[in-house]
PDB file of N, CA and C in Angstrom:
ATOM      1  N   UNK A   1      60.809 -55.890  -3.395  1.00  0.00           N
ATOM      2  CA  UNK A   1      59.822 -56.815  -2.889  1.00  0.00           C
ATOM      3  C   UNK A   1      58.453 -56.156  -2.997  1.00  0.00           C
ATOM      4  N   UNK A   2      57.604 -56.856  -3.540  1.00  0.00           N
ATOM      5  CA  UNK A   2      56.157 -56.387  -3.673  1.00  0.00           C
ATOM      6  C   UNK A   2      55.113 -56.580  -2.263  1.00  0.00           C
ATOM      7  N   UNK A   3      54.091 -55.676  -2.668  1.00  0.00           N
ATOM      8  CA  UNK A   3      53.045 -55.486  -1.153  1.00  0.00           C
ATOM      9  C   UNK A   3      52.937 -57.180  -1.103  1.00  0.00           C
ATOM     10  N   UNK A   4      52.340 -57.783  -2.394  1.00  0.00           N
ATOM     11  CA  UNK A   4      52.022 -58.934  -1.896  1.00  0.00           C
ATOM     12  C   UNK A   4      52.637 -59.951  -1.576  1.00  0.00           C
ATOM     13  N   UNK A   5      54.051 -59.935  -1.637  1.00  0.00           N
ATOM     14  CA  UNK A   5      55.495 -60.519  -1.130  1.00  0.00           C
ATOM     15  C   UNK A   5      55.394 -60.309   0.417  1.00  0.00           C
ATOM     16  N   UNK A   6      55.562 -58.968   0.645  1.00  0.00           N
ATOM     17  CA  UNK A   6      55.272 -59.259   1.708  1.00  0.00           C
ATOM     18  C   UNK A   6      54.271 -59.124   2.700  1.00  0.00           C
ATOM     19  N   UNK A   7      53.325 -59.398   1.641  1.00  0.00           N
ATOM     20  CA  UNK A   7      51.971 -59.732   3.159  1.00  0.00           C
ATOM     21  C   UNK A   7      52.002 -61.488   2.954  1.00  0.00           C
ATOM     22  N   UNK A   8      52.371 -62.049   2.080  1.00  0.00           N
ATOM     23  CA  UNK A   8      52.875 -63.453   2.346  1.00  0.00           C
ATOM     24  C   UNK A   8      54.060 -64.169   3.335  1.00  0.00           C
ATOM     25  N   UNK A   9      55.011 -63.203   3.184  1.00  0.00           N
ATOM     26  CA  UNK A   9      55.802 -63.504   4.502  1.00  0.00           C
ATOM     27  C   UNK A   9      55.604 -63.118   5.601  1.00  0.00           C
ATOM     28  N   UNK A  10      54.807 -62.304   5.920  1.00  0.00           N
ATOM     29  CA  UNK A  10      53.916 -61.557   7.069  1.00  0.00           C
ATOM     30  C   UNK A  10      53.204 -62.970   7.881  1.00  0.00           C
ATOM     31  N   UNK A  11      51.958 -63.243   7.183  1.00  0.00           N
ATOM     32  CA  UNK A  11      51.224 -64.237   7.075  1.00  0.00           C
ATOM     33  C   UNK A  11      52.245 -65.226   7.810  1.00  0.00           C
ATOM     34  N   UNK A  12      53.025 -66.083   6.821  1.00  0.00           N
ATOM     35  CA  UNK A  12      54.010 -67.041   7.429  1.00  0.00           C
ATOM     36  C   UNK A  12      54.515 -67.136   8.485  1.00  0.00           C
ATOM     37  N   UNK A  13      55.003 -66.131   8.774  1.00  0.00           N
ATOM     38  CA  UNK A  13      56.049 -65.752  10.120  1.00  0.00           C
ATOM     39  C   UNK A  13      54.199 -65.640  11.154  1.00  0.00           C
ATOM     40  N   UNK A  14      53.406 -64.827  11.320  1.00  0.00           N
ATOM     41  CA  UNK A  14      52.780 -65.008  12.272  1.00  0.00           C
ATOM     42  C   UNK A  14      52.150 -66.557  12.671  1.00  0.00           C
ATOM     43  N   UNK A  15      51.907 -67.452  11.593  1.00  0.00           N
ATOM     44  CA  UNK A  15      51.777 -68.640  11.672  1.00  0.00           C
ATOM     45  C   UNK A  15      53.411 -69.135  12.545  1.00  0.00           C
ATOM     46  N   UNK A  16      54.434 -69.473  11.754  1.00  0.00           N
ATOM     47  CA  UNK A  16      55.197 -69.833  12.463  1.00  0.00           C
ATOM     48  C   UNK A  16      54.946 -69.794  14.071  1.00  0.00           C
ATOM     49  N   UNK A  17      55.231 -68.052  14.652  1.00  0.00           N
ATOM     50  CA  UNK A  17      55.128 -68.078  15.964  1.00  0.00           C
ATOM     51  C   UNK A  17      53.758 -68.439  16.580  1.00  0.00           C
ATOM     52  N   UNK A  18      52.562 -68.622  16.077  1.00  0.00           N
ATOM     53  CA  UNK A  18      51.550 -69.583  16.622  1.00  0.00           C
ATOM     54  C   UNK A  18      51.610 -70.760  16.876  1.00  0.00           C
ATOM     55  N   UNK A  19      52.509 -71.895  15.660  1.00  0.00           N
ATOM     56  CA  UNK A  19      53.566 -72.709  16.486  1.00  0.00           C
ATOM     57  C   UNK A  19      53.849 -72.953  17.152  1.00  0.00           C
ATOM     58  N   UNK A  20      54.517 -72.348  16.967  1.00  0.00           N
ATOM     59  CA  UNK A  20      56.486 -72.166  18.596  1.00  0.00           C
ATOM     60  C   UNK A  20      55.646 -72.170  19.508  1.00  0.00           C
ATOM     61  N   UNK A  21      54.784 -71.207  20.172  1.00  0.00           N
ATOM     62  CA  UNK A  21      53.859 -70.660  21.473  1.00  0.00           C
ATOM     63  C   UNK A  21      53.370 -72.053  21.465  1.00  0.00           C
ATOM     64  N   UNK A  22      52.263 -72.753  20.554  1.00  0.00           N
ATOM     65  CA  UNK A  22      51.531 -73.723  20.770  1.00  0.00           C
ATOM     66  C   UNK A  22      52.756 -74.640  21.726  1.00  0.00           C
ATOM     67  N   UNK A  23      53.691 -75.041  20.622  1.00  0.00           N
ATOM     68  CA  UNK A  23      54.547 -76.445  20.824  1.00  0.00           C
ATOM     69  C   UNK A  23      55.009 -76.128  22.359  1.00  0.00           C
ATOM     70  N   UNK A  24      55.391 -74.705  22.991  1.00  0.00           N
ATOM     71  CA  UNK A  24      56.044 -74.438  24.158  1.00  0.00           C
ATOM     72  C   UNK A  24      54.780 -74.645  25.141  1.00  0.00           C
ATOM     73  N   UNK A  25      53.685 -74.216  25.215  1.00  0.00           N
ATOM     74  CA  UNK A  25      52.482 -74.484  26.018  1.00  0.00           C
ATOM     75  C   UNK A  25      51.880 -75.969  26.312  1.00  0.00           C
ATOM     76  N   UNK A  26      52.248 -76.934  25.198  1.00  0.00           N
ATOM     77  CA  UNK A  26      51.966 -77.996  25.190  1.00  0.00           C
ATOM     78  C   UNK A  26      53.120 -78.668  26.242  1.00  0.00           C
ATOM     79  N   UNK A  27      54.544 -78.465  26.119  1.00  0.00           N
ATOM     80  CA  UNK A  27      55.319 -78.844  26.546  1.00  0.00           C
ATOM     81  C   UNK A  27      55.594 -78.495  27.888  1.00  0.00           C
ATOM     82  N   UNK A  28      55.265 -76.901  28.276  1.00  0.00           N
ATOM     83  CA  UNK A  28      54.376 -76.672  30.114  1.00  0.00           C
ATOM     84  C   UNK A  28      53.904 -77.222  30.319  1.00  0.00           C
ATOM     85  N   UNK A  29      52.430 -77.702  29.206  1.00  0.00           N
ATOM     86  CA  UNK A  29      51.220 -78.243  30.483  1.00  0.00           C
ATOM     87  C   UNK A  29      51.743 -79.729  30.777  1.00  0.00           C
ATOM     88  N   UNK A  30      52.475 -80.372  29.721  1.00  0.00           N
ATOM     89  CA  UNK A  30      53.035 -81.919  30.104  1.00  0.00           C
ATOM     90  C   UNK A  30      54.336 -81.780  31.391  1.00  0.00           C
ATOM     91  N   UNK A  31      54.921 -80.459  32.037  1.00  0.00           N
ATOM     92  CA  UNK A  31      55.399 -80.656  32.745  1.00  0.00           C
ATOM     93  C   UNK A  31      54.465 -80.049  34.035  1.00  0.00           C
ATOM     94  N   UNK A  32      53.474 -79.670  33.963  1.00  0.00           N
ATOM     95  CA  UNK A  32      52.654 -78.870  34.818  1.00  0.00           C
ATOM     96  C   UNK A  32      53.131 -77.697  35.732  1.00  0.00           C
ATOM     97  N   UNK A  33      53.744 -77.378  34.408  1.00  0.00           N
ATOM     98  CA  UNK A  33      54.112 -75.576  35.019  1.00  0.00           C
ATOM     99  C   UNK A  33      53.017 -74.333  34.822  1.00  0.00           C
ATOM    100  N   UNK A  34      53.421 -73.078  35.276  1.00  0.00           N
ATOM    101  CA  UNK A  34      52.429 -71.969  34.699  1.00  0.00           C
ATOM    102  C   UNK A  34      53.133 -71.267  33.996  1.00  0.00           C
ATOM    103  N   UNK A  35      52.114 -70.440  33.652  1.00  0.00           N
ATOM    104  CA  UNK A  35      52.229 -69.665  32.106  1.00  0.00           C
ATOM    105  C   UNK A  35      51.928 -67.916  32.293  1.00  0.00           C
ATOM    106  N   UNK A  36      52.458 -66.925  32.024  1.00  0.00           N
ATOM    107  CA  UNK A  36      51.669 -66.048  32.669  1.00  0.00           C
ATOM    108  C   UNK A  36      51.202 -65.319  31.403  1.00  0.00           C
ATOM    109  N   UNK A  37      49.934 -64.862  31.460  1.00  0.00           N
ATOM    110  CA  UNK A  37      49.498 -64.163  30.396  1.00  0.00           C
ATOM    111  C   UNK A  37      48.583 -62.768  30.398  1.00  0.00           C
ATOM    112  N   UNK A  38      47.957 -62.337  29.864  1.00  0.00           N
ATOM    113  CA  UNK A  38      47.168 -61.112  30.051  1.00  0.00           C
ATOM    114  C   UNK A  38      46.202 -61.109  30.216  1.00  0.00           C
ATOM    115  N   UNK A  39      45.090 -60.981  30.785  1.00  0.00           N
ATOM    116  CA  UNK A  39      43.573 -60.908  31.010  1.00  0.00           C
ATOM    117  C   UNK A  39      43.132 -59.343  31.330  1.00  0.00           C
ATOM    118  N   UNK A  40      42.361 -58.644  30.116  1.00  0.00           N
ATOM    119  CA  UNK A  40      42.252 -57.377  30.359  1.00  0.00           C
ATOM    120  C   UNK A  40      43.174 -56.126  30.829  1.00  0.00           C
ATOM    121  N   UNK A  41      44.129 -56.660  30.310  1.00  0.00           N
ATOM    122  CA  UNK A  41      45.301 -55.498  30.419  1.00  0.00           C
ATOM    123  C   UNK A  41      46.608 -56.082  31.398  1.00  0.00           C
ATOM    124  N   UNK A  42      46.224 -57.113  32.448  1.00  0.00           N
ATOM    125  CA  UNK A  42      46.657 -57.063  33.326  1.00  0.00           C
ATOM    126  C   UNK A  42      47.317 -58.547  33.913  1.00  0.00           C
ATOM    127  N   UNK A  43      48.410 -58.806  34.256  1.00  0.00           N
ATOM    128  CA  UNK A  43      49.485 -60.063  34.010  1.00  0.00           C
ATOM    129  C   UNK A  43      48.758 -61.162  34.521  1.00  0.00           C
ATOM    130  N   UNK A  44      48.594 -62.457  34.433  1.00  0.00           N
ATOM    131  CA  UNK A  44      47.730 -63.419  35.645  1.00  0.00           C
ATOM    132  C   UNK A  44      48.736 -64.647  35.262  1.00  0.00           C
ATOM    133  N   UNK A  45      48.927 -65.657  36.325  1.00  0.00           N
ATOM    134  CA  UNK A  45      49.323 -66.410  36.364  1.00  0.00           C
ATOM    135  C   UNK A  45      48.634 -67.530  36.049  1.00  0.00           C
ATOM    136  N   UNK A  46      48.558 -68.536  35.272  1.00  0.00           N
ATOM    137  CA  UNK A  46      47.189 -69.704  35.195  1.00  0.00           C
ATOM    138  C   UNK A  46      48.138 -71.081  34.390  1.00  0.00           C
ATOM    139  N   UNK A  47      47.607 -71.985  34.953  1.00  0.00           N
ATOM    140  CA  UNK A  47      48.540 -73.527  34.473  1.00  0.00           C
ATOM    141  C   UNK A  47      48.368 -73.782  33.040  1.00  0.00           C
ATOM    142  N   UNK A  48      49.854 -73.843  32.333  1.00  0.00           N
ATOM    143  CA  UNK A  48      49.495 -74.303  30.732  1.00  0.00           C
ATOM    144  C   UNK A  48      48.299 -74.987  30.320  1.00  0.00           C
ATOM    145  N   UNK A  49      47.740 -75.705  31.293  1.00  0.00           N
ATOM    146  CA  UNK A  49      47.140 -76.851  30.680  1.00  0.00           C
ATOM    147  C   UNK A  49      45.748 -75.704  30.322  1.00  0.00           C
ATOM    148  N   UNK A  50      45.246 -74.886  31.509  1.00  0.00           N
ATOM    149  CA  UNK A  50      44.457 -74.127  31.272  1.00  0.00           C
ATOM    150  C   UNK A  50      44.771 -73.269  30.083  1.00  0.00           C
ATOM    151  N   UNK A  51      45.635 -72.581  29.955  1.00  0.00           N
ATOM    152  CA  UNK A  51      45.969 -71.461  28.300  1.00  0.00           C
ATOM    153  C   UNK A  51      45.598 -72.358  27.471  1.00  0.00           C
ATOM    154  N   UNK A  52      46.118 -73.924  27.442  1.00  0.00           N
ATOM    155  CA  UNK A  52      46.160 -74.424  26.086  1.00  0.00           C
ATOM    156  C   UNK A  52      43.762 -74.703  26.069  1.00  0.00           C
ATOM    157  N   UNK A  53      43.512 -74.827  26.881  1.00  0.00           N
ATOM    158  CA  UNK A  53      41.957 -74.758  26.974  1.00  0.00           C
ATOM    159  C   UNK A  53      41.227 -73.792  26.084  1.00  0.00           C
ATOM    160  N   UNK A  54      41.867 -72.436  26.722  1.00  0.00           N
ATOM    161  CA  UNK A  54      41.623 -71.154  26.850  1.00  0.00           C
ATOM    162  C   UNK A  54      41.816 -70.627  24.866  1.00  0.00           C
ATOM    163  N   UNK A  55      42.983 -71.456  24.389  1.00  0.00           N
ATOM    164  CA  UNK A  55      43.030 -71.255  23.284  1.00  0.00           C
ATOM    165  C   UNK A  55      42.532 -72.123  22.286  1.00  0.00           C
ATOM    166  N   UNK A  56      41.824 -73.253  22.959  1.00  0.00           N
ATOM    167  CA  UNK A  56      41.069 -73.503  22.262  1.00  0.00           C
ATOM    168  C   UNK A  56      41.978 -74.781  21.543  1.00  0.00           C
ATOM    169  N   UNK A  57      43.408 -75.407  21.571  1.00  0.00           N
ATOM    170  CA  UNK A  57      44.068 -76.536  21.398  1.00  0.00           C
ATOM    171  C   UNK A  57      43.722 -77.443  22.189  1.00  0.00           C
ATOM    172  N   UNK A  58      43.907 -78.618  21.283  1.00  0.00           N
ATOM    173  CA  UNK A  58      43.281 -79.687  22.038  1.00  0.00           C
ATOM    174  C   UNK A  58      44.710 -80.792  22.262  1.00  0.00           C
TER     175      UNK A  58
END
């Protein structure tokens, strides 16, 4: 397999799981659960609907 083989499946697969995360965050904030994530090193709890803000999905 060549470098540029796989910096194409590299590529792919990190798309994929930007996905998955999106489709699962979308599907929190429609049940209005939380999400916990990192802010400066350190764990925080905050409502999907906010992450999906935060990342900038609409």
């Amino acid at each position: 397999m060549t470098t540029k083989q796989t910096d194409k499946m590299a590529i792919e697969a990190g798309r994929c799981l930007q996905k998955a995360v999106r489709e699962e965050l979308q599907k929190k904030a429609l049940l209005g659960q939380y999400v916990i994530i990192s802010r400066n090193g350190k764990a925080c709890r905050v409502s999907a609907k906010q992450a999906l803000k935060m990342a900038g999905v609409k």
